[in-house]
N, C-alpha and C. Protein backbone atom coordinates (compact mmCIF):
# COMPACT_ATOMS: atom_id res chain seq x y z
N UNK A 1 35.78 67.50 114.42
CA UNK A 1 35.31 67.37 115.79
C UNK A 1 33.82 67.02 115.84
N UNK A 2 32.73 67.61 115.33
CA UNK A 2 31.59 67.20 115.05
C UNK A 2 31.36 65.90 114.44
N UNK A 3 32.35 65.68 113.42
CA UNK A 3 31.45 64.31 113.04
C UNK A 3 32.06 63.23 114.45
N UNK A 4 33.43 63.32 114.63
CA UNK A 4 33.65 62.51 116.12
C UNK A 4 32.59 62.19 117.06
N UNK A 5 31.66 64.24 117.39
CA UNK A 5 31.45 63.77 118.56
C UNK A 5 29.90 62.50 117.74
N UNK A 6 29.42 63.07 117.14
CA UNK A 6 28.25 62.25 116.12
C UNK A 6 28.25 60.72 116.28
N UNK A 7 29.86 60.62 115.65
CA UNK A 7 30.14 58.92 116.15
C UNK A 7 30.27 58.65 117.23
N UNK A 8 30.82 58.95 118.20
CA UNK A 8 30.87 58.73 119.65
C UNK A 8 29.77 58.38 120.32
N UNK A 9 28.88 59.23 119.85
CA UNK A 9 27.44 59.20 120.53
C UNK A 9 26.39 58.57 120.04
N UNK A 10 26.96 57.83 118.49
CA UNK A 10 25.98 56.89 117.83
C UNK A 10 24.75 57.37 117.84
N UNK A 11 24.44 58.24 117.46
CA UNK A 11 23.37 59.33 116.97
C UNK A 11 22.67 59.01 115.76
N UNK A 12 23.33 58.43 115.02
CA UNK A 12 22.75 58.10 113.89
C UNK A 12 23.44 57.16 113.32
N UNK A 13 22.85 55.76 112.56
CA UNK A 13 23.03 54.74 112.21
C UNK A 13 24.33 55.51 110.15
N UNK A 14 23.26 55.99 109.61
CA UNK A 14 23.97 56.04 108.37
C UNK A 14 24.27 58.24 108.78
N UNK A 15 24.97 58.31 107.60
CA UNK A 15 25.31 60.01 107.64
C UNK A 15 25.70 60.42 106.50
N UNK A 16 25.16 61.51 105.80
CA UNK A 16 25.79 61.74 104.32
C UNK A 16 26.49 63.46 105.27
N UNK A 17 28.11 63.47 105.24
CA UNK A 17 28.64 64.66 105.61
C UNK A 17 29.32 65.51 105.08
N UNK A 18 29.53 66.84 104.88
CA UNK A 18 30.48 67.43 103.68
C UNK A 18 31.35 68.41 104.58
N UNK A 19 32.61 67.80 104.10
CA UNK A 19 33.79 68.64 104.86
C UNK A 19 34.27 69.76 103.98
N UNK A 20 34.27 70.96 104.29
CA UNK A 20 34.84 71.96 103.35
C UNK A 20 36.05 72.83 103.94
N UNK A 21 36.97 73.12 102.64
CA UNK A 21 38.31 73.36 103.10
C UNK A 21 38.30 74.53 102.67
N UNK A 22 39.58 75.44 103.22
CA UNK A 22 39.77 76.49 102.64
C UNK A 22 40.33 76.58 101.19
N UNK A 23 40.78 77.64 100.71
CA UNK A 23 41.57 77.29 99.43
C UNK A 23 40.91 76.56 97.89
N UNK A 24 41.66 76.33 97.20
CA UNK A 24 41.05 75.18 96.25
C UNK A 24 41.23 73.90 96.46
N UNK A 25 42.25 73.24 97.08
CA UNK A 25 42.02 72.00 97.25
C UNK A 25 41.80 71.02 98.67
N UNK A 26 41.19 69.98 98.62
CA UNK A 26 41.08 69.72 99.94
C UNK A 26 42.68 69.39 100.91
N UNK A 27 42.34 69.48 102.08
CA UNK A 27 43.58 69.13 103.15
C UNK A 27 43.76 67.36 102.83
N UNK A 28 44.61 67.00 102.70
CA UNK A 28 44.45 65.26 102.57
C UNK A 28 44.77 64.88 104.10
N UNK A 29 45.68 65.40 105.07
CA UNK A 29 46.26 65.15 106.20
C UNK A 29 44.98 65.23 106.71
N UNK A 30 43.82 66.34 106.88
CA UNK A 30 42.76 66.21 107.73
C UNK A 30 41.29 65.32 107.24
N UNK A 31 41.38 65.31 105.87
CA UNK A 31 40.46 64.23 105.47
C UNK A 31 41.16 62.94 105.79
N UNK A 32 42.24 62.39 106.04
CA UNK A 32 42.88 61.01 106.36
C UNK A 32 42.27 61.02 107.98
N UNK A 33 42.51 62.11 108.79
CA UNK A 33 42.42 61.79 109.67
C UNK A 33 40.76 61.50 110.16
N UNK A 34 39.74 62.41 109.46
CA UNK A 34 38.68 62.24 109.65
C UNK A 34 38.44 60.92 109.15
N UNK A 35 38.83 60.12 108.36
CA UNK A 35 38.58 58.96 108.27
C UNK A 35 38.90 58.16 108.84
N UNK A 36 40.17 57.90 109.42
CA UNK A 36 40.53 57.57 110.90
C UNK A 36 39.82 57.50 112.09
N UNK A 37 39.28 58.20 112.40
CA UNK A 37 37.98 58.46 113.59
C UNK A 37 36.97 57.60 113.07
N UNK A 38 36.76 57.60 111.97
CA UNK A 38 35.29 57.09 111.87
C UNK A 38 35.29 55.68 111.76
N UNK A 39 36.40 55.05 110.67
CA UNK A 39 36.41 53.83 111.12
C UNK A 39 36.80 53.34 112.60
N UNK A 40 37.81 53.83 113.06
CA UNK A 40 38.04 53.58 114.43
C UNK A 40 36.87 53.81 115.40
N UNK A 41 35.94 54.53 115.44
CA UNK A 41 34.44 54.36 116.05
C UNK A 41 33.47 53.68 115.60
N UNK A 42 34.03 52.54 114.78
CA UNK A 42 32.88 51.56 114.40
C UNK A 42 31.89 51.86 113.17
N UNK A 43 32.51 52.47 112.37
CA UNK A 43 31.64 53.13 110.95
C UNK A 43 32.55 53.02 109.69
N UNK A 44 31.70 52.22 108.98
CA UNK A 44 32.50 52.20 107.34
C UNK A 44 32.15 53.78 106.64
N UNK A 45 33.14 53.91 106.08
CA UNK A 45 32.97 55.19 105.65
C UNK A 45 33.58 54.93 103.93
N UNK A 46 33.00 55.73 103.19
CA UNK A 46 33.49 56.33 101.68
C UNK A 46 33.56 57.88 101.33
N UNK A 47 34.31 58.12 100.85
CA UNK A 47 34.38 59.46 100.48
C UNK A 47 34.40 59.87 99.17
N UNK A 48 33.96 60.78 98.54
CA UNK A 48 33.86 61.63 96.66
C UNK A 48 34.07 62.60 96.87
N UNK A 49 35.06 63.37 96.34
CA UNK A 49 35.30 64.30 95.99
C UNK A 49 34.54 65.09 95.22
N UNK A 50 33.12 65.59 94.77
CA UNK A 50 32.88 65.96 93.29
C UNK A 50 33.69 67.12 92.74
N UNK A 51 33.19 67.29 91.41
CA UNK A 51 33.89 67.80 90.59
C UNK A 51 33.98 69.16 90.84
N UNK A 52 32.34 69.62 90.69
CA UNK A 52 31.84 70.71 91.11
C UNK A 52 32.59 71.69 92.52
N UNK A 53 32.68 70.78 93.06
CA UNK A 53 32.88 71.28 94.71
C UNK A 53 34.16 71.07 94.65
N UNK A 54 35.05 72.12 94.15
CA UNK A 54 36.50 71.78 94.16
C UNK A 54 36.83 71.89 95.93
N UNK A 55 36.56 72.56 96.92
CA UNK A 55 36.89 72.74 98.28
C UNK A 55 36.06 71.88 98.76
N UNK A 56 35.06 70.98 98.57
CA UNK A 56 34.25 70.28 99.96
C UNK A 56 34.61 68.88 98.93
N UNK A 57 34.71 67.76 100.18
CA UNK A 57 34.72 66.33 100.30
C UNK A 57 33.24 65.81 100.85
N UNK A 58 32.38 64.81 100.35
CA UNK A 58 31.22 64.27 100.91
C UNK A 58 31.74 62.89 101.52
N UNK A 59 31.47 62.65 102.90
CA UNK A 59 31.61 61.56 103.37
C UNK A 59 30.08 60.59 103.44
N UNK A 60 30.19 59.37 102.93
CA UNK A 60 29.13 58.70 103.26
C UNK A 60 29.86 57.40 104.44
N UNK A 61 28.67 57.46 105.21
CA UNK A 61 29.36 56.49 106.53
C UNK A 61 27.96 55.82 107.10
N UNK A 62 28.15 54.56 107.39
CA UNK A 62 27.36 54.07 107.72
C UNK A 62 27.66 53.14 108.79
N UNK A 63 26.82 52.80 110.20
CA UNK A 63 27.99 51.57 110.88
C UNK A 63 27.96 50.45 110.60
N UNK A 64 28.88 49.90 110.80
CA UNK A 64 29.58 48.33 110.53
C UNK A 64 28.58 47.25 111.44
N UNK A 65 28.28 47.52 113.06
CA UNK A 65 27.17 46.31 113.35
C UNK A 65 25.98 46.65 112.16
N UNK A 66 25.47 48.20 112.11
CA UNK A 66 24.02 47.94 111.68
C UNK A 66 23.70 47.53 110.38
N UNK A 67 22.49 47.80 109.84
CA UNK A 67 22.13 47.81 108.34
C UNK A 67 23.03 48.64 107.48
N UNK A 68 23.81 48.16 107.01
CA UNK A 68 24.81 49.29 106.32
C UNK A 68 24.40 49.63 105.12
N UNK A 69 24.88 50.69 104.76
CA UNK A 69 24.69 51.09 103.16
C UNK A 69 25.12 50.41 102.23
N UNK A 70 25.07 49.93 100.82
CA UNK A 70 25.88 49.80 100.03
C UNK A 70 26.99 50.88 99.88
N UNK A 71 28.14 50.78 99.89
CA UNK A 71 29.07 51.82 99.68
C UNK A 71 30.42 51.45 98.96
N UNK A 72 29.52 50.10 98.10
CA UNK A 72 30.49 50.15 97.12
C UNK A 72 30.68 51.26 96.23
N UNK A 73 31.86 51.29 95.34
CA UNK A 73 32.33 52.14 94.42
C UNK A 73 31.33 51.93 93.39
N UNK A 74 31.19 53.23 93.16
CA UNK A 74 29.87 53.47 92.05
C UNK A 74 28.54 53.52 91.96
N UNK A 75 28.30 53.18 93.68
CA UNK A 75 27.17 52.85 93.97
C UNK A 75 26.20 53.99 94.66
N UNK A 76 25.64 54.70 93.97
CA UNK A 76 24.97 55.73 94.39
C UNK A 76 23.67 55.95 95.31
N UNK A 77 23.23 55.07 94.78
CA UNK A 77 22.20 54.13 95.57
C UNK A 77 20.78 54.31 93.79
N UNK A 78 19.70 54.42 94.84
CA UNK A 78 18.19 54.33 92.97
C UNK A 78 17.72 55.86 93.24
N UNK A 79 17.10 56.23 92.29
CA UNK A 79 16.93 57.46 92.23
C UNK A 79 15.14 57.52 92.99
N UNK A 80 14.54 58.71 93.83
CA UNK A 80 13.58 58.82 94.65
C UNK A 80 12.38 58.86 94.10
N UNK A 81 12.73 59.38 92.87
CA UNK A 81 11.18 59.22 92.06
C UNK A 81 11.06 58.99 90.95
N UNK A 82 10.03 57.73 89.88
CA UNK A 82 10.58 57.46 88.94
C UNK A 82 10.43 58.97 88.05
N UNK A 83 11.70 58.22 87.06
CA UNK A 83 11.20 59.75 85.80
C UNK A 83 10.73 58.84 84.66
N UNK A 84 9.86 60.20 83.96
CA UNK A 84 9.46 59.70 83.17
C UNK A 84 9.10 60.66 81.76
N UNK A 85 9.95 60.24 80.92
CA UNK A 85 9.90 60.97 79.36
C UNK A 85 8.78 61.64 78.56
């Protein structure tokens, strides 16, 4: 319901969101549907599971008119500060 109303109201262009379930594994029926909403409100969306987080799903979504994210597969984006050895 929150991320809906979020999209609805175009509040924000990109969104990194984490859905967490009960149990150990995620709901697939309600992560399908949350993805449903979002493309259907005008937002490309990707989702990861990590490993770590056996109960939460991270959604990355960004909208389709604006500057979108890369959200290809694998694509994490560059890291914020260089490192250095």
């Amino acid at each position: 319901e929150l991320l809906q109303r979020w999209c609805e109201g175009r509040w924000a262009s990109n969104m990194i969101v984490t859905m967490k379930f009960q149990g150990g594994e995620p709901d697939l029926d309600e992560l399908d549907n949350a993805i449903q909403v979002v493309e259907r409100l005008g937002y490309n969306c990707r989702v990861k599971h990590f490993f770590n987080n056996k109960n939460e799903v991270t959604f990355m979504v960004s909208e389709k008119d604006g500057n979108p994210l890369d959200l290809e597969v694998g694509s994490l984006g560059s890291t914020m500060f260089p490192v250095t050895l």
